[in-house]
Protein backbone atom coordinates (compact mmCIF):
# COMPACT_ATOMS: atom_id res chain seq x y z
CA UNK A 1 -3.46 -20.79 17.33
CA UNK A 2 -1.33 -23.59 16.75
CA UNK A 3 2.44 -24.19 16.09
CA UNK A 4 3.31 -27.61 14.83
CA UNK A 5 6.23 -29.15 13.98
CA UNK A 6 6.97 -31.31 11.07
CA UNK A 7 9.55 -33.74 11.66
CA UNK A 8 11.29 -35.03 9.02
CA UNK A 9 13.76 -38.15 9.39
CA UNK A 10 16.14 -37.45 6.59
CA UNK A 11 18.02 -35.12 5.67
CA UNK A 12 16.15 -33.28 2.01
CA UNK A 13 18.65 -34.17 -0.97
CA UNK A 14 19.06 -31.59 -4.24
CA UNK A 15 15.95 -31.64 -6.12
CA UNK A 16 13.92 -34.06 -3.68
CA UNK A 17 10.30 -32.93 -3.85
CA UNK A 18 9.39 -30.80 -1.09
CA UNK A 19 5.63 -30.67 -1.36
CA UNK A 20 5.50 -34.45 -1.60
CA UNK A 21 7.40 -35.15 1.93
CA UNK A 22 5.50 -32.09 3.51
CA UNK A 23 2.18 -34.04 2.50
CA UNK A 24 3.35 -37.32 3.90
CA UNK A 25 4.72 -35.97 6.79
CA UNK A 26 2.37 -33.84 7.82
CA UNK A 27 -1.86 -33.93 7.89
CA UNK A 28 -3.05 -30.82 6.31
CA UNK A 29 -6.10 -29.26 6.34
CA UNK A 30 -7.52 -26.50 4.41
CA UNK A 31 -6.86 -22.99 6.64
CA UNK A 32 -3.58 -23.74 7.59
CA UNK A 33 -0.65 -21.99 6.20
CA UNK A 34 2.97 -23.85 5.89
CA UNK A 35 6.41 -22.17 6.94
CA UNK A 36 9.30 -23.95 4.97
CA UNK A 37 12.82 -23.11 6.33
CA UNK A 38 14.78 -21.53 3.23
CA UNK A 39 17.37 -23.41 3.79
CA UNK A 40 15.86 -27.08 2.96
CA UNK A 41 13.88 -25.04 -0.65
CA UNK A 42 17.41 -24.08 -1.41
CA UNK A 43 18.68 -27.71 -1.45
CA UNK A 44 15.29 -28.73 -3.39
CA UNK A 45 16.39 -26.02 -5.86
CA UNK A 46 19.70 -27.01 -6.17
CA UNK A 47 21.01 -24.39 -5.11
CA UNK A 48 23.83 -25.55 -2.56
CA UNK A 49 27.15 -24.10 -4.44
CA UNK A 50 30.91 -26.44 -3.87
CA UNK A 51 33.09 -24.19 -2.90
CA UNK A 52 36.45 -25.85 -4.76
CA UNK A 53 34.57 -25.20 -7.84
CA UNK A 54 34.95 -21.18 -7.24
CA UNK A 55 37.75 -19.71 -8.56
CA UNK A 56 37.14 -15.84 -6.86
CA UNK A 57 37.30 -12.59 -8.88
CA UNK A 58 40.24 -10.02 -7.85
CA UNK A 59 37.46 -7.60 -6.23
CA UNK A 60 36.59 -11.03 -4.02
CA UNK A 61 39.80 -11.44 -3.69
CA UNK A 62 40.83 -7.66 -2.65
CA UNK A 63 37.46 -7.58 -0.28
CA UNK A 64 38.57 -11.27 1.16
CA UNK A 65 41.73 -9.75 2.59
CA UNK A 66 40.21 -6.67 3.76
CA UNK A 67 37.99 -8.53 6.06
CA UNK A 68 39.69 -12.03 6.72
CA UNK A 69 37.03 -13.41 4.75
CA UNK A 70 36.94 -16.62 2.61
CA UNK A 71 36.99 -15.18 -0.96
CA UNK A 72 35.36 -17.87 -2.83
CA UNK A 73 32.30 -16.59 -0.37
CA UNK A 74 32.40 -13.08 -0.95
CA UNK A 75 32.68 -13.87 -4.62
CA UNK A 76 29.15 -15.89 -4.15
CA UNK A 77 27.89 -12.40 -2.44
CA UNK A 78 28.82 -10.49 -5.05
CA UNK A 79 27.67 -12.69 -7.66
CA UNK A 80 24.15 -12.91 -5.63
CA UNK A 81 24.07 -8.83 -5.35
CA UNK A 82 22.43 -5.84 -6.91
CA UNK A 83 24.56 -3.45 -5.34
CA UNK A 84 26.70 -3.32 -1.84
CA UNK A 85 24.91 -1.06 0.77
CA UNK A 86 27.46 -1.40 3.71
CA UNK A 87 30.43 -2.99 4.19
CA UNK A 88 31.86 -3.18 8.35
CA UNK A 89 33.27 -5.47 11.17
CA UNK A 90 33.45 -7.80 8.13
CA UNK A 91 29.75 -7.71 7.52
CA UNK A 92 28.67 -6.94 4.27
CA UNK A 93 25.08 -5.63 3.63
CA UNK A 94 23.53 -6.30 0.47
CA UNK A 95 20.28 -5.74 -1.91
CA UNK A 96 20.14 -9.28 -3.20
CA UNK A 97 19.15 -9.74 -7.17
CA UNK A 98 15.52 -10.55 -5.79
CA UNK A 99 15.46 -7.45 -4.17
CA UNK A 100 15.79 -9.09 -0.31
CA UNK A 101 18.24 -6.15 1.66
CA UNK A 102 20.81 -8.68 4.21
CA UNK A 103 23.52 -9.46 5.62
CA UNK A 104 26.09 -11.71 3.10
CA UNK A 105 23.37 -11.98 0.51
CA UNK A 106 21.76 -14.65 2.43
CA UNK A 107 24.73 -17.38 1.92
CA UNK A 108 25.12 -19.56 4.63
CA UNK A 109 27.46 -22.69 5.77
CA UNK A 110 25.15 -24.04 8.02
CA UNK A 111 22.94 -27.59 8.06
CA UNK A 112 24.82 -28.68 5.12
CA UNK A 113 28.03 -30.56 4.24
CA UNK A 114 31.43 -28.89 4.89
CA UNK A 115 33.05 -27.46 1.50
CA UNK A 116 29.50 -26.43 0.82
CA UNK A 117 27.55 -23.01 0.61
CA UNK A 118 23.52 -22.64 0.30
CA UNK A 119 22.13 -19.92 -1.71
CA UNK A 120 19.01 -17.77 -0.92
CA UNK A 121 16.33 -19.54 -3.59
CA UNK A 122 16.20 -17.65 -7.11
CA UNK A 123 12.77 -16.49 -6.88
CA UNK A 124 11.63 -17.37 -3.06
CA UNK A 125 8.02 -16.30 -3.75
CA UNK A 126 7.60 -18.01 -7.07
CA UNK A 127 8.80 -21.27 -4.79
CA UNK A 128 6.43 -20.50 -2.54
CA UNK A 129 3.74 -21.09 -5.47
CA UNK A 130 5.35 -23.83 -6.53
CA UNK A 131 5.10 -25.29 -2.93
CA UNK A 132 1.39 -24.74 -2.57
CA UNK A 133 0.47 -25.63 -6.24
CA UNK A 134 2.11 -28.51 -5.90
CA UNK A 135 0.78 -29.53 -2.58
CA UNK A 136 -2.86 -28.94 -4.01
CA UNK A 137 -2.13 -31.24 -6.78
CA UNK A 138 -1.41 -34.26 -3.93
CA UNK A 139 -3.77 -33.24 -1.36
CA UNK A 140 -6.77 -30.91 -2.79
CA UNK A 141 -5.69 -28.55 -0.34
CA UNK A 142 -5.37 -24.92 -0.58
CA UNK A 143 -2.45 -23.98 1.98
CA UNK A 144 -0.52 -20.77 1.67
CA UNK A 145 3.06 -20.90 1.86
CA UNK A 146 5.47 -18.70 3.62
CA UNK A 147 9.74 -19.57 3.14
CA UNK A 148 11.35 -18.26 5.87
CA UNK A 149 15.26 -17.28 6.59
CA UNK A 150 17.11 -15.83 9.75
CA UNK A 151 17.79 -12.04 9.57
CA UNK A 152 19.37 -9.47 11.71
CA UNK A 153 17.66 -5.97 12.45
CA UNK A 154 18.92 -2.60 12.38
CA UNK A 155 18.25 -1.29 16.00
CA UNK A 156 17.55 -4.64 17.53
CA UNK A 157 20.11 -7.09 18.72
CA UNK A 158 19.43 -11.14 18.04
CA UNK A 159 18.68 -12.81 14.64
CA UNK A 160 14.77 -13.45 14.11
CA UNK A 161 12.92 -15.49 11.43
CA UNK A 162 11.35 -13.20 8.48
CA UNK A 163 9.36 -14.18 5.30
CA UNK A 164 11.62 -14.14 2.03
CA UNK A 165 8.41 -15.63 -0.22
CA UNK A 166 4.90 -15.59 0.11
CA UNK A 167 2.06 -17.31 -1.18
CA UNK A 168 -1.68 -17.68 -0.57
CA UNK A 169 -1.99 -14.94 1.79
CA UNK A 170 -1.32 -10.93 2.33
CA UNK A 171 1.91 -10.44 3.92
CA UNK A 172 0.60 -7.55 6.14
CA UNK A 173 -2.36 -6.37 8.40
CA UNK A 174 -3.10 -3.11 7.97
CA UNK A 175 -4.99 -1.15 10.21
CA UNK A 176 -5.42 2.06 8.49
CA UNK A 177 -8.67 3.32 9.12
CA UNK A 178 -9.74 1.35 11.87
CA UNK A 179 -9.93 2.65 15.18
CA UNK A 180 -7.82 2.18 18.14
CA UNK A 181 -9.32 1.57 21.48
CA UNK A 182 -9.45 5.32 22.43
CA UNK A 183 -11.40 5.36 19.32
CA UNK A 184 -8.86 7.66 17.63
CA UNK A 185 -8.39 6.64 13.77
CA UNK A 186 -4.96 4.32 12.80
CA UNK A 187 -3.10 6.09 10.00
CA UNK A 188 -0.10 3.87 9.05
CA UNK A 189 0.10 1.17 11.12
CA UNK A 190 0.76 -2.40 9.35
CA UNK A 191 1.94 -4.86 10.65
CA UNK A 192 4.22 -7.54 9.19
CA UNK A 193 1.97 -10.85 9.70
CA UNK A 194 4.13 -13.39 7.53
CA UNK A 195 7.36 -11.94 9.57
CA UNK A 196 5.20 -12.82 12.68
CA UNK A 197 4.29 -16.06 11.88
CA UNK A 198 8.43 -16.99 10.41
CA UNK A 199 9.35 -15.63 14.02
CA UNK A 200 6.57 -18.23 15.87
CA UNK A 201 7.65 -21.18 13.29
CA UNK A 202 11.14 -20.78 14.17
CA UNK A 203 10.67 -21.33 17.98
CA UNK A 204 9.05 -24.96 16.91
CA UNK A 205 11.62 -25.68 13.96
CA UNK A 206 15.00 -25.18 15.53
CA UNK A 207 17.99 -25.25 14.17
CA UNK A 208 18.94 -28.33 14.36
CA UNK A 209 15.55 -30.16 15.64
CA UNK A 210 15.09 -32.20 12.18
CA UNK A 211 11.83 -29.69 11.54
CA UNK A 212 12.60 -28.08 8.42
CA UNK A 213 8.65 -26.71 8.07
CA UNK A 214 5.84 -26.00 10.50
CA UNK A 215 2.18 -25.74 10.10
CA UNK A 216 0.44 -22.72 11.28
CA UNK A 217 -3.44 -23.42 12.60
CA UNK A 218 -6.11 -21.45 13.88
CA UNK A 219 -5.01 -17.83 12.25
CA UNK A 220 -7.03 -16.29 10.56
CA UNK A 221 -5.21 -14.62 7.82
CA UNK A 222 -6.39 -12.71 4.83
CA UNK A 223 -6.50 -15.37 1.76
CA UNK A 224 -6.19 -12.03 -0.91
CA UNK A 225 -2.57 -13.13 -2.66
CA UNK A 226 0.40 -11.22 -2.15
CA UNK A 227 4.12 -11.67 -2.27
CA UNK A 228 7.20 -11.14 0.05
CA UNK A 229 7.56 -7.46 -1.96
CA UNK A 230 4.74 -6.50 0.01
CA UNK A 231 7.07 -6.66 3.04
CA UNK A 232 9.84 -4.42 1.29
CA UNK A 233 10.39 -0.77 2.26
CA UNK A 234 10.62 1.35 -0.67
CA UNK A 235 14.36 2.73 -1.03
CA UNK A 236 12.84 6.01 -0.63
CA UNK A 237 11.56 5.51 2.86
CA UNK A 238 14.46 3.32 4.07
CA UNK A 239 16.47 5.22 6.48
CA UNK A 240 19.48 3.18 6.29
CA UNK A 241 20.55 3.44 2.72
């Protein structure tokens, strides 16, 4: 398997075409899969927020002050927020309104101008689609797409890449029903493939590397479609609401 960079020389603009520069600055072939940093689909979207134009709510206000926090931020968090699962040590812990449980909803200062705040994408795997539709239009290609954005872990310490939108590909490997090599029968195990492969891109992208996206070659991944839900624990199961 292969990890390859793709280098790109400027910096992506608000509403530049994505799929375009990924086809010119990369060669693509049909069986790889594409990992786009979230980061450079949020600028594509638009969605890169100035902060002077955010005039913060009293409860962003009230939380601000609690935690020494800018409140024109926590007012994009709650704004970006289904509900609040923890708030500590000035961390806030949110379900985000596309269902994506992290720290801050996502919003980040980083890799773009100062005044400036990027938003998680809208709908990360319907970008995803967009990404790969697109990129069959220019090439004839078929290439899943994966968008990818840093998370922390509960248990683990250390920040790791993690798929926020799929496309093109099952998220997860599951091994139910196969045998291990004791020849005893797997039950539950899956395990989280497009997480894998953010957490392999990352090493090659960087964070500050120019190599906003990185092709994946020579894995063999399961081409029946399925989204970054897939990835989701069910609140039911989750241990830490």
């Amino acid at each position: 398997m292969q990890v390859i960079p793709i280098h790109v020389p400027s910096e992506i603009t608000p509403f530049e075409g994505i799929p375009g520069i990924m086809a010119s600055c990369a060669d693509l072939s049909d069986g790889d899969i594409l990992v786009v940093a979230q980061k450079v689909v949020s600028k594509q979207e638009g969605r890169i927020v100035r902060l002077d134009a955010i005039t913060p709510s009293l409860l962003a206000e009230g939380i601000a002050s609690q935690y020494g926090k800018d409140p024109r931020i926590i007012h994009l968090i709650l704004e970006e927020s289904k509900k609040i699962l923890r708030m500590s040590n000035g961390i806030i812990i949110v379900e985000t309104n596309s269902g994506l449980v992290c720290a801050n909803a996502g919003i980040d200062e980083s890799n773009i101008e100062s005044g400036y705040a990027a938003l998680l994408p809208k709908d990360p795997d319907a970008s995803a689609l967009l990404i790969s539709n697109k990129i069959k239009e220019i090439t004839g290609k078929t290439i899943p797409v994966i968008i990818s954005d840093t998370f922390g872990r509960p248990f683990r310490m250390g920040q790791t890449d993690c798929a926020i939108g799929v496309c093109g590909m099952s998220p997860i490997l599951d091994y139910a029903g196969k045998r291990d090599s004791f020849g005893r029968k797997l039950r539950v195990t899956e395990i989280a493939i497009a997480d894998e492969l953010c957490a392999a891109a990352e090493l090659a992208m960087g964070k500050s590397l120019g190599n906003p996206a990185v092709i994946i070659r020579g894995y063999s991944f399961d081409p029946k479609d399925g989204t970054s839900a897939g990835l989701l624990r069910p609140e039911a199961e989750d241990l830490f609401r």
